[in-house]
Protein backbone atom coordinates (compact mmCIF):
# COMPACT_ATOMS: atom_id res chain seq x y z
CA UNK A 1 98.46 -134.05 58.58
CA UNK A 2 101.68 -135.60 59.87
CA UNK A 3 101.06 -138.06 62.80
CA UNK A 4 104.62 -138.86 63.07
CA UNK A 5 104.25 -142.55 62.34
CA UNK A 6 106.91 -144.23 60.63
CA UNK A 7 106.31 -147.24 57.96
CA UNK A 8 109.03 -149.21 56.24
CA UNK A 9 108.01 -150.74 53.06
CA UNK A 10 109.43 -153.41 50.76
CA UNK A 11 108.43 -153.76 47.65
CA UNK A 12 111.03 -155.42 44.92
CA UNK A 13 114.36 -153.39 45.14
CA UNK A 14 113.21 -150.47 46.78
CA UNK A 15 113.03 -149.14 50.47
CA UNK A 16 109.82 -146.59 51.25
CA UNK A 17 110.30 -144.67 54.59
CA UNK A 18 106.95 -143.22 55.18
CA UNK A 19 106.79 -140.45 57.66
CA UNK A 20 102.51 -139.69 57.29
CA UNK A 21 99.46 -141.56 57.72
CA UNK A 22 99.21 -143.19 54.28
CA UNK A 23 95.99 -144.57 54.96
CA UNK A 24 94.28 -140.94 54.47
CA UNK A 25 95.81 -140.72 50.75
CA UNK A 26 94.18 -141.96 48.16
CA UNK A 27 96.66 -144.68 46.60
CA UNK A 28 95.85 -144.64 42.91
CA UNK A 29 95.07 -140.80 43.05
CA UNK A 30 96.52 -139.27 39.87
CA UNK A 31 95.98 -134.87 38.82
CA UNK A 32 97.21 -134.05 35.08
CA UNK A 33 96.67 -130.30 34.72
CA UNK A 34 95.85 -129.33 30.97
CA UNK A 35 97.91 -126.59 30.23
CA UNK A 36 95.80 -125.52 27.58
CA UNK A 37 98.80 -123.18 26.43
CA UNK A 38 99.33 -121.20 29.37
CA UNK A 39 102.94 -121.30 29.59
CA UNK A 40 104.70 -121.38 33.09
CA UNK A 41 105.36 -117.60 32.89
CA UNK A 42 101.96 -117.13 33.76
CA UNK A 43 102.52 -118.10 37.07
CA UNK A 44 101.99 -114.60 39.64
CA UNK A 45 104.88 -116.21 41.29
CA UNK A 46 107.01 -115.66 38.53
CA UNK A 47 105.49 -111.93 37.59
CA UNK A 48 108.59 -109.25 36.97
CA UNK A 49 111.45 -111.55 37.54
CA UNK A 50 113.71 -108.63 37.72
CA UNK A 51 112.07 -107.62 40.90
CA UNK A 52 115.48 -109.12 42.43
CA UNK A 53 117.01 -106.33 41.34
CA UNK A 54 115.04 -104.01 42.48
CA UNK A 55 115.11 -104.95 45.91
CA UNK A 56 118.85 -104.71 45.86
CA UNK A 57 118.47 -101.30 44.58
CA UNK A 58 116.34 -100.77 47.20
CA UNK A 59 119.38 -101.83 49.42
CA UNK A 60 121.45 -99.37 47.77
CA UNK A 61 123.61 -101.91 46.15
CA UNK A 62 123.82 -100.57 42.02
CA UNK A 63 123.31 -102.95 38.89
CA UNK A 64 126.69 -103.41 38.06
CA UNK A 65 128.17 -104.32 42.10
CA UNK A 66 129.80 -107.30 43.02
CA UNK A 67 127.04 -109.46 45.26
CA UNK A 68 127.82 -112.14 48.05
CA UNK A 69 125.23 -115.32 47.37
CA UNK A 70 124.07 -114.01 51.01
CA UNK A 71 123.12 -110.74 49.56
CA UNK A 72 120.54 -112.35 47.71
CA UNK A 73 119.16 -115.23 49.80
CA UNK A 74 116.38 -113.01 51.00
CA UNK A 75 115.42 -113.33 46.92
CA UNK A 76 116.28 -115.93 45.13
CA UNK A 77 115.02 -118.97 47.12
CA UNK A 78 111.70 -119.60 45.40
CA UNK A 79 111.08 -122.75 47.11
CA UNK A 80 109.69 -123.48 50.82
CA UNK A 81 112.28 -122.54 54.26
CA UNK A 82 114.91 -121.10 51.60
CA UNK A 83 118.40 -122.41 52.08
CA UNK A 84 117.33 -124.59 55.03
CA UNK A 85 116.00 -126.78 52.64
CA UNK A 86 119.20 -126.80 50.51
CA UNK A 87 121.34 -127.53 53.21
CA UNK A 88 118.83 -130.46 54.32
CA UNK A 89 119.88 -131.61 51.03
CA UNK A 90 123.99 -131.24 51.44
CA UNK A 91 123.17 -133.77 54.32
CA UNK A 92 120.66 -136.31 53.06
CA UNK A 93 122.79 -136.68 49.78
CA UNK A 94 126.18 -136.29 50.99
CA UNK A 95 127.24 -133.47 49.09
CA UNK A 96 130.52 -132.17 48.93
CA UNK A 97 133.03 -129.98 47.08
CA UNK A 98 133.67 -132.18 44.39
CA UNK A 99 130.02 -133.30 43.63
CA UNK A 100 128.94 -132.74 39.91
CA UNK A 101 125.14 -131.71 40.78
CA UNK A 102 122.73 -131.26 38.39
CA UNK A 103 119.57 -128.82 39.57
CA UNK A 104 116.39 -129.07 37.72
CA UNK A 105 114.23 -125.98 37.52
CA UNK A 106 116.70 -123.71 38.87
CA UNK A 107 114.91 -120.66 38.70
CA UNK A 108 116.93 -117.36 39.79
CA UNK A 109 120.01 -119.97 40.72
CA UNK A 110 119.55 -119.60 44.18
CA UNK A 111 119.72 -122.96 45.51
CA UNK A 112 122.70 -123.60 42.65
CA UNK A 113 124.74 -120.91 44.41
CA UNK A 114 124.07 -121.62 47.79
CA UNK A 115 126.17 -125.44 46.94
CA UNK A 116 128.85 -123.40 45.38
CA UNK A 117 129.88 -120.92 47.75
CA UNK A 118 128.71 -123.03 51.41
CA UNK A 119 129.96 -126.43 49.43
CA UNK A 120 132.00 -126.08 46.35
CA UNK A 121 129.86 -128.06 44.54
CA UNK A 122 130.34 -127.70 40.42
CA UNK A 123 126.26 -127.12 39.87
CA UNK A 124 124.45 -126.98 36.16
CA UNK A 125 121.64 -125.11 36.80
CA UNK A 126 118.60 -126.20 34.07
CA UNK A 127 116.09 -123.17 33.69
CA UNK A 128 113.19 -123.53 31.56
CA UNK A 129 111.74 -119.65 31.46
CA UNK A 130 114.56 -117.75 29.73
CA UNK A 131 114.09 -114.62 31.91
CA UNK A 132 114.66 -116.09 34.76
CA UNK A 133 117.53 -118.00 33.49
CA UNK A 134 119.19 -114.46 31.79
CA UNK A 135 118.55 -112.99 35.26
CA UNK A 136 120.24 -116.15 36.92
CA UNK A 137 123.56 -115.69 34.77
CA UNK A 138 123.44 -112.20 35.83
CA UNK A 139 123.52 -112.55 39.40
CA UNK A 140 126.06 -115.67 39.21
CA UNK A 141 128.63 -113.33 37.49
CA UNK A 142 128.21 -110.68 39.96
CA UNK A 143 129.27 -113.21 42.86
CA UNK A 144 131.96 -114.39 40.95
CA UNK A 145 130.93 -117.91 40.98
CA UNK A 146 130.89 -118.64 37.08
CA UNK A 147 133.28 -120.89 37.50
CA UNK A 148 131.29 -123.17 39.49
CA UNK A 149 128.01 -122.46 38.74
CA UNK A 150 127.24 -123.47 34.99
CA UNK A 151 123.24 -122.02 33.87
CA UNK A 152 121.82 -123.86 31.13
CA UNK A 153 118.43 -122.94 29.35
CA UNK A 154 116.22 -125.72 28.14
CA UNK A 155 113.51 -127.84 28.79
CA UNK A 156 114.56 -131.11 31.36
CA UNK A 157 111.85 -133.66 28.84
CA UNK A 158 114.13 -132.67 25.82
CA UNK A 159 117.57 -130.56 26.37
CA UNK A 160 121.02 -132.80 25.99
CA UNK A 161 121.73 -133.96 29.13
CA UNK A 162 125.18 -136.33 29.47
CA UNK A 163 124.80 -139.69 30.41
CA UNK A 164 126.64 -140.90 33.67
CA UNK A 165 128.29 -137.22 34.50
CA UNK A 166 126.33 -135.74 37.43
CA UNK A 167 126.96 -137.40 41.28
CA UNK A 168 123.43 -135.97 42.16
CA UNK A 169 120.27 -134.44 40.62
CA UNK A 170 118.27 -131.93 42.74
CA UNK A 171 114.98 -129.86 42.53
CA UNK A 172 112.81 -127.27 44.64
CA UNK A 173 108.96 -127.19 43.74
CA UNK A 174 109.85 -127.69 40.08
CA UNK A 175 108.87 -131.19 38.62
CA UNK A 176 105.14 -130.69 39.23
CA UNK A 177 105.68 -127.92 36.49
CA UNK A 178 106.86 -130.69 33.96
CA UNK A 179 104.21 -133.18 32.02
CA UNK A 180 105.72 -136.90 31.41
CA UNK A 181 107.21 -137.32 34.60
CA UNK A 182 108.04 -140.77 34.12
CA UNK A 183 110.19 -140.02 31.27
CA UNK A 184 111.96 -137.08 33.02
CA UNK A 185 112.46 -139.25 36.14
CA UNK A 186 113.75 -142.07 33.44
CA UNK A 187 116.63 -139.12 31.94
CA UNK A 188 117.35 -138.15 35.18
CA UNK A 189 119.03 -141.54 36.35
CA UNK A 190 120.27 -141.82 33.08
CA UNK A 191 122.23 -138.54 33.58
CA UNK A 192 123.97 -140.16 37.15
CA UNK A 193 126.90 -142.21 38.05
CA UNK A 194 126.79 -145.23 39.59
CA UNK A 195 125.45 -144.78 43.05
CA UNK A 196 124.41 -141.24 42.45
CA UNK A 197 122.07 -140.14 44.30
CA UNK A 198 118.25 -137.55 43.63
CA UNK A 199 116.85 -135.22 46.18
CA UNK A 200 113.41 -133.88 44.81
CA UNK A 201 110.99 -131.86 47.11
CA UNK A 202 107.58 -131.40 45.32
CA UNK A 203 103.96 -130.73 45.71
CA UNK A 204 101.54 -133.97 45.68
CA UNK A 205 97.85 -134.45 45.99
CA UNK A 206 96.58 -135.73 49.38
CA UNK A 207 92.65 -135.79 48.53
CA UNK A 208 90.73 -135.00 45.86
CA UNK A 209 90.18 -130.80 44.99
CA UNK A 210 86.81 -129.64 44.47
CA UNK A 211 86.51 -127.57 41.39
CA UNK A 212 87.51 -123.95 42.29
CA UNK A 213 90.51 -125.40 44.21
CA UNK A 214 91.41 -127.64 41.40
CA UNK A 215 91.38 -124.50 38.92
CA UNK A 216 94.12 -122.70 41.07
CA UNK A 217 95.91 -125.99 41.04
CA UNK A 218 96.23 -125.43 36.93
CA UNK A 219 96.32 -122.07 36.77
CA UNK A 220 97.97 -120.48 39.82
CA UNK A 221 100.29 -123.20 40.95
CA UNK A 222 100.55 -124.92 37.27
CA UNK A 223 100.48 -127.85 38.42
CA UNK A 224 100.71 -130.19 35.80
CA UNK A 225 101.47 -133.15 36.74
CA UNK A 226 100.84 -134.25 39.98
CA UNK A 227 99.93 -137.37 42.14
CA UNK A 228 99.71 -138.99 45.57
CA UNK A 229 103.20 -139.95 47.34
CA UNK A 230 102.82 -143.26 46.62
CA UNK A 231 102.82 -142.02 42.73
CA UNK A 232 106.02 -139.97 43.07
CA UNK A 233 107.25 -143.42 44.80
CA UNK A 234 106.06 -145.77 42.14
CA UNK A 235 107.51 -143.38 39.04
CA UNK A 236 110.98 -143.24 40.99
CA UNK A 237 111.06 -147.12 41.12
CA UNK A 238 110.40 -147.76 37.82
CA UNK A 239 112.86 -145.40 36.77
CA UNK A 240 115.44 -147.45 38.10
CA UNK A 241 115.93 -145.58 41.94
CA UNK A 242 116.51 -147.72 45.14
CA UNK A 243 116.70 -146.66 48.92
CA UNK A 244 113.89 -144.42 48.25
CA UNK A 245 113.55 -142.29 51.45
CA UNK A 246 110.24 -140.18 51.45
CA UNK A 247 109.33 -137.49 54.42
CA UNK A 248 106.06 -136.18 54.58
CA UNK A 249 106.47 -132.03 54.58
CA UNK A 250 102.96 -130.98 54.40
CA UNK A 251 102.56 -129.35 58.13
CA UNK A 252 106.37 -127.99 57.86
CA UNK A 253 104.73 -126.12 54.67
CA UNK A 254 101.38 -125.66 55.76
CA UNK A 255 102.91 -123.04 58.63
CA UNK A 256 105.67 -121.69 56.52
CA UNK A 257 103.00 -120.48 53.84
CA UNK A 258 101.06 -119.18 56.29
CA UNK A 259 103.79 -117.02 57.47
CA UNK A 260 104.86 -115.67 54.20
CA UNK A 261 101.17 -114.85 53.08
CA UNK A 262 100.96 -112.71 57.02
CA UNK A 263 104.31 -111.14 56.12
CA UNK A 264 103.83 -109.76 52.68
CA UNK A 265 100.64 -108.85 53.99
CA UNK A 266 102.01 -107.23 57.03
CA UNK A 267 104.39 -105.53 54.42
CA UNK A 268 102.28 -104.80 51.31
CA UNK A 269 103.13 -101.25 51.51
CA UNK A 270 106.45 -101.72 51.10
CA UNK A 271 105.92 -104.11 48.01
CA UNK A 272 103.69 -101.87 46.53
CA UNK A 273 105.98 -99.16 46.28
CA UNK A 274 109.15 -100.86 45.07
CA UNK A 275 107.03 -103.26 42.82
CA UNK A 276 103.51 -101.28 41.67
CA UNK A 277 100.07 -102.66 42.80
CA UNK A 278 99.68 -104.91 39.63
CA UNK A 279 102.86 -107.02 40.68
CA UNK A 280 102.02 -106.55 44.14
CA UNK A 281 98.05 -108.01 43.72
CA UNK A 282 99.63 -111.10 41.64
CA UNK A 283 102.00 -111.94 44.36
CA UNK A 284 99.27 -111.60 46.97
CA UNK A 285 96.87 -113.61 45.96
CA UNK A 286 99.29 -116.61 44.89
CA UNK A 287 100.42 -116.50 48.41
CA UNK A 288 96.89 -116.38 49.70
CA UNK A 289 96.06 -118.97 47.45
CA UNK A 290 98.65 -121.58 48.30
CA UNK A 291 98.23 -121.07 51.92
CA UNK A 292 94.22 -121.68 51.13
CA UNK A 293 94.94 -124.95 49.39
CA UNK A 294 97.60 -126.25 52.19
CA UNK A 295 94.81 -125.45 55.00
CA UNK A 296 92.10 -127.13 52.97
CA UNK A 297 93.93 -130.52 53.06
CA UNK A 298 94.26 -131.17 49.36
CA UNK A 299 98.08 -129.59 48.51
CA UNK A 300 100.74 -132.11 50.38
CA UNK A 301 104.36 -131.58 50.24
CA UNK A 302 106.77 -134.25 50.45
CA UNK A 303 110.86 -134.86 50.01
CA UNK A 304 111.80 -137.55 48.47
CA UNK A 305 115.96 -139.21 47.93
CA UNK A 306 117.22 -142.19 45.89
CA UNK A 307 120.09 -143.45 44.41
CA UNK A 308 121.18 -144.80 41.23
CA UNK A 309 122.16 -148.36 41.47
């Protein structure tokens, strides 16, 4: 857990802020999930997408209404402390309203709206899973924010991505999803300017799993790729980063997955009547699980910045 240590590395060009007691993770500690052809959409997290909108419904706000990016917060922040974390990012990046951002895994385009209606930002919002991506254009039309919020459906390893166009990258809980992270870190600097700058917060091992807990790793979280900090570090160096900042976020997460596993318990009722019992039971137990594997010590969290040099 955090002991609120601080540790400044230097190792050739880069600077590694460490905010944990490294000596408790293993170094060289690498997971590779094998996917084994379970695609991402098997995730519970991800079960009925379109959920969203029934929640609104539930709201009394109809299909076809204009929405405020508020309006959906509640919803469409997939990723730990919800737009908290997003605007931690505004700040430890320096974005502003004319950043080109690039977001990688943007899911229901929550985060990517947030920077266009708080910031201004111009976002392209990458979505592998083409329901949530469909369901992503269709809330960023209803807020009216199309012209500052472009969604794009592809994979990050392979889709075009312009060279030298974006001022910052950015991702939630997304590039532990995507095998070859090495090479996606490698396009991902590629795709800055000069002296743009990545955010990233991502899961990371902090001691070995046992075997059941290692399973839900694959097949609940999909965790495909994932390492120790000092990993994450090392694949962000050789891709070319400097100033590498890294914050340890595991007890911040730790409590706020706690939380959200007591409320939706403390509200199943609810869920089970908007969303039916199967959804319900997915969504449950993914919560349950990823507040088992944060108590157990295993699951870290950790945010990491850089720049392009």
């Amino acid at each position: 857990m955090a002991t609120n240590t601080s540790v400044d590395r230097h190792e050739s060009s880069y600077k590694y802020r460490v905010c944990y007691d490294s000596s408790r993770v293993p170094r060289s500690m690498t997971f590779e999930a094998i996917d084994g052809g379970r695609h991402i959409r098997s995730m519970p997290l991800y079960v009925d997408v379109r959920r969203v909108l029934t929640e609104l419904a539930a709201l009394g706000i109809g299909p076809d209404q204009p929405l405020t990016p508020d309006q959906l917060y509640p919803f469409d922040q997939f990723h730990y402390h919800g737009t908290d974390a997003v605007r931690a990012a505004v700040g430890a990046i320096g974005l502003g309203r004319q950043s080109q951002v690039l977001e990688v895994g943007a899911g229901l385009g929550g985060p990517a709206r947030y920077l266009a209606q708080t910031v201004g930002c111009h976002v392209t919002a990458l979505e592998l899973q083409r329901d949530l991506h469909d369901v992503a254009v269709h809330l960023t039309h209803r807020c009216g924010l199309d012209d500052r919020v472009k969604h794009v459906h592809g994979d990050a390893l392979t889709s075009p991505l312009p060279e030298k166009a974006f001022d910052a990258v950015v991702s939630w809980l997304a590039i532990h999803h995507i095998p070859n992270r090495p090479a996606l870190l490698a396009r991902l600097y590629k795709t800055l300017r000069p002296t743009g700058r990545i955010y990233i917060e991502d899961l990371v091992v902090r001691a070995a799993f046992p075997p059941a807990d290692q399973r839900d790793v694959e097949r609940t979280l999909h965790g495909i790729t994932m390492t120790s900090t000092d990993g994450y570090v090392r694949d962000l160096a050789a891709a070319g980063f400097v100033d590498i900042e890294v914050t340890d976020m595991t007890s911040s997460w730790a409590i706020f997955c706690r939380a959200r596993a007591a409320a939706f318990a403390a509200d199943r009722e609810r869920h089970a009547r908007l969303h039916g019992e199967d959804t319900t039971a997915r969504l449950e137990g993914f919560f349950n699980t990823v507040d088992r594997l944060f108590t157990s010590g295993g699951l870290g969290g950790v945010r990491l910045a850089g720049r392009r040099v």
